[in-house]
C-alpha atoms as a PDB file:
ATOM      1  CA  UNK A   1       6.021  23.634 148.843  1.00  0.00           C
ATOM      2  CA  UNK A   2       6.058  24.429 145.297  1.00  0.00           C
ATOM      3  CA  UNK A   3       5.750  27.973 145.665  1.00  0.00           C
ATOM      4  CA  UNK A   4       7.832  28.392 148.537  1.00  0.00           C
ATOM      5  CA  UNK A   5      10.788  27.233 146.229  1.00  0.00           C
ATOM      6  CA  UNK A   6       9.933  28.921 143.579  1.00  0.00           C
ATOM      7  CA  UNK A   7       9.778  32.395 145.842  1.00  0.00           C
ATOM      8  CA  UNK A   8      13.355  31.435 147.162  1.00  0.00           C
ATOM      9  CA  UNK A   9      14.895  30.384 143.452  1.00  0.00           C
ATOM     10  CA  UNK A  10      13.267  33.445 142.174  1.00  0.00           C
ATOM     11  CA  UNK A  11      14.803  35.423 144.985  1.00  0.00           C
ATOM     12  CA  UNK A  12      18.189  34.028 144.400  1.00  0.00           C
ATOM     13  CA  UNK A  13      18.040  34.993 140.761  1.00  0.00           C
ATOM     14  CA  UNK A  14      16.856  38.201 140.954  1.00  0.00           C
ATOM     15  CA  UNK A  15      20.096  38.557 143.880  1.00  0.00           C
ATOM     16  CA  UNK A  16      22.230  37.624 141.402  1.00  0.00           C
ATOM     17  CA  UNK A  17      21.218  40.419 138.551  1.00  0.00           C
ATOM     18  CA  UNK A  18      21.435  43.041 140.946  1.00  0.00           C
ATOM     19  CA  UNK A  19      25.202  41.566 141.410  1.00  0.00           C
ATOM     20  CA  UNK A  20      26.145  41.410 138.230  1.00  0.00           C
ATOM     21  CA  UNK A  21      24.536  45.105 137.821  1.00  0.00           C
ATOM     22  CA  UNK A  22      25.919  46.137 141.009  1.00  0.00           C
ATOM     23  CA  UNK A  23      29.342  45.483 139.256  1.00  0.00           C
ATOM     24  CA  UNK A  24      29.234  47.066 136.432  1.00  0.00           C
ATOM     25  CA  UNK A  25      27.920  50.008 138.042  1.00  0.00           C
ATOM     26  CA  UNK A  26      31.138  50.023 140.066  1.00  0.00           C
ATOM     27  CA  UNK A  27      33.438  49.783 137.358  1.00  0.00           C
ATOM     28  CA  UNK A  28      31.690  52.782 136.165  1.00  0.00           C
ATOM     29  CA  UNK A  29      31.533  54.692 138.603  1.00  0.00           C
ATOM     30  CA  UNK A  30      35.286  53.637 139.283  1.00  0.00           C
ATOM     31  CA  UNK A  31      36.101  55.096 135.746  1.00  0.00           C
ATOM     32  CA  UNK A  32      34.436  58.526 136.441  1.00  0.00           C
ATOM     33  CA  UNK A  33      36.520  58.979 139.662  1.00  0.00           C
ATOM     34  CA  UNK A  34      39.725  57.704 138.001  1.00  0.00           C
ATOM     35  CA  UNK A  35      39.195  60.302 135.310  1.00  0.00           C
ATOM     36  CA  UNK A  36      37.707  63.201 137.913  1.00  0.00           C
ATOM     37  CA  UNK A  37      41.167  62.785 140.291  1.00  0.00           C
ATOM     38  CA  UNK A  38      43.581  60.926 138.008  1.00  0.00           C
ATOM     39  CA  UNK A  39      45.438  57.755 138.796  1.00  0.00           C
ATOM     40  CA  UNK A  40      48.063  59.203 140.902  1.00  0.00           C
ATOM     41  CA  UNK A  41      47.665  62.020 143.942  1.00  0.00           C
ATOM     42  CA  UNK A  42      43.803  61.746 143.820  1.00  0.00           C
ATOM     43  CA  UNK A  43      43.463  58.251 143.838  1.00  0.00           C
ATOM     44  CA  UNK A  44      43.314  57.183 147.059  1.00  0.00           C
ATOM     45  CA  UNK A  45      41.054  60.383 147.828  1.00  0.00           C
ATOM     46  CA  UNK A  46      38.948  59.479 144.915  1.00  0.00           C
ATOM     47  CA  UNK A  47      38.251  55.692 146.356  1.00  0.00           C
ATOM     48  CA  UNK A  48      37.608  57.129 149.492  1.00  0.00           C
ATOM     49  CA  UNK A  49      35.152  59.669 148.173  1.00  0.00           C
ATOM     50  CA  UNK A  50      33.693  56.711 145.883  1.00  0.00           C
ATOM     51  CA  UNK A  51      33.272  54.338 148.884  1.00  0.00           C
ATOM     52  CA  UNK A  52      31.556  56.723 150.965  1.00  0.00           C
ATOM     53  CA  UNK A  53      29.326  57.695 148.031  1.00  0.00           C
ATOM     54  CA  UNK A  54      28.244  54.433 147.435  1.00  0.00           C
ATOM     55  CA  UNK A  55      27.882  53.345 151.442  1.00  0.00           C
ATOM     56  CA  UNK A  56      25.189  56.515 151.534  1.00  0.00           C
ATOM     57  CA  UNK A  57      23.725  55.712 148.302  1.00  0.00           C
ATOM     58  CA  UNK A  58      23.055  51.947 149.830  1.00  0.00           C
ATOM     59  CA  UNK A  59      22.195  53.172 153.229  1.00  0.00           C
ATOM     60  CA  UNK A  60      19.134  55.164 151.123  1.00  0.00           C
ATOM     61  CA  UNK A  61      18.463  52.783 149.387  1.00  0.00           C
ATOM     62  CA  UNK A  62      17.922  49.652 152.124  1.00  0.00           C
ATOM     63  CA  UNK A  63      15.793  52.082 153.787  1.00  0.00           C
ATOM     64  CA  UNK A  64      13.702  52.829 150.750  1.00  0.00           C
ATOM     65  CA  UNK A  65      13.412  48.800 149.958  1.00  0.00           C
ATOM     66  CA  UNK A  66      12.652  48.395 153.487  1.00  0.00           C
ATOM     67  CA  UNK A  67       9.815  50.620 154.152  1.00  0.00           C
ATOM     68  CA  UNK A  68       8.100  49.510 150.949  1.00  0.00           C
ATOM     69  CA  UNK A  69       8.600  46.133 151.727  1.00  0.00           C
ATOM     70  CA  UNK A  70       6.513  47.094 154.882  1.00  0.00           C
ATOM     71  CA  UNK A  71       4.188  48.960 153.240  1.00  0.00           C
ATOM     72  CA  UNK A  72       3.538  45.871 151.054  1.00  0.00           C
ATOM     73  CA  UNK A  73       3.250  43.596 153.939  1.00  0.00           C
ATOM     74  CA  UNK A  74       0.797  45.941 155.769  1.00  0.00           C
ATOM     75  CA  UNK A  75      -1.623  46.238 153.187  1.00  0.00           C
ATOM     76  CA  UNK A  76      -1.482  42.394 152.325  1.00  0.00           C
ATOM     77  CA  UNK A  77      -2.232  41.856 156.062  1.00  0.00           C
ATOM     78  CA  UNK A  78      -5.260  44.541 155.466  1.00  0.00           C
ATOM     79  CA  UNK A  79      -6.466  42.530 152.287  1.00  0.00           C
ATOM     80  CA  UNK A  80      -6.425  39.132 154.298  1.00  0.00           C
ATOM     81  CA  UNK A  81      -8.339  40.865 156.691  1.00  0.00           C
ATOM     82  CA  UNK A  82     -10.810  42.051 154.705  1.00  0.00           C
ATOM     83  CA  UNK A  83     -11.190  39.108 152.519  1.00  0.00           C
ATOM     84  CA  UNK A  84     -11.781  37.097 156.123  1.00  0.00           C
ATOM     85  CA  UNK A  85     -14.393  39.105 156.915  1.00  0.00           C
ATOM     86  CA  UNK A  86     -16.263  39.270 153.090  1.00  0.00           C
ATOM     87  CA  UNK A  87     -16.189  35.226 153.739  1.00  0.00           C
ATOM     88  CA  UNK A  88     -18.040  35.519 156.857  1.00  0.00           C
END
């Protein structure tokens, strides 16, 4: 039990990093647009261009996590399997 809540508290933490890098990040990137296409014509062309930026950036990203979360699970699997069979 004591590792299963130390896997969820360490998952929690390491959520809340990527938010507070995840924001700082955006206020970046907010910056760059703001000074690419200027506070007033371009701006709501500019957040539009940012959000879609950032929706395909995340898209390739959770795919990229995904996989080699998958990856990772497939060749635990393998290692139980062959640890099972080094026992027998």
């Amino acid at each position: 039990m004591t590792g299963e809540v130390l896997d969820k508290f360490s998952g929690l933490i390491s959520t809340a990093l990527g938010l507070v890098a995840a924001l700082a990040w955006n206020t970046a990137i907010q910056n760059l647009f703001t000074t690419i296409f200027g506070e007033a014509g371009g701006a709501l062309v500019g957040q539009f261009l940012y959000a879609i930026l950032i929706t395909v950036v995340v898209i390739f990203a959770t795919i990229a996590v995904s996989r080699a979360a998958e990856r990772a699970k497939k060749l635990e699997e393998e290692q139980k399997g062959l640890l099972g069979k080094l026992k027998e």
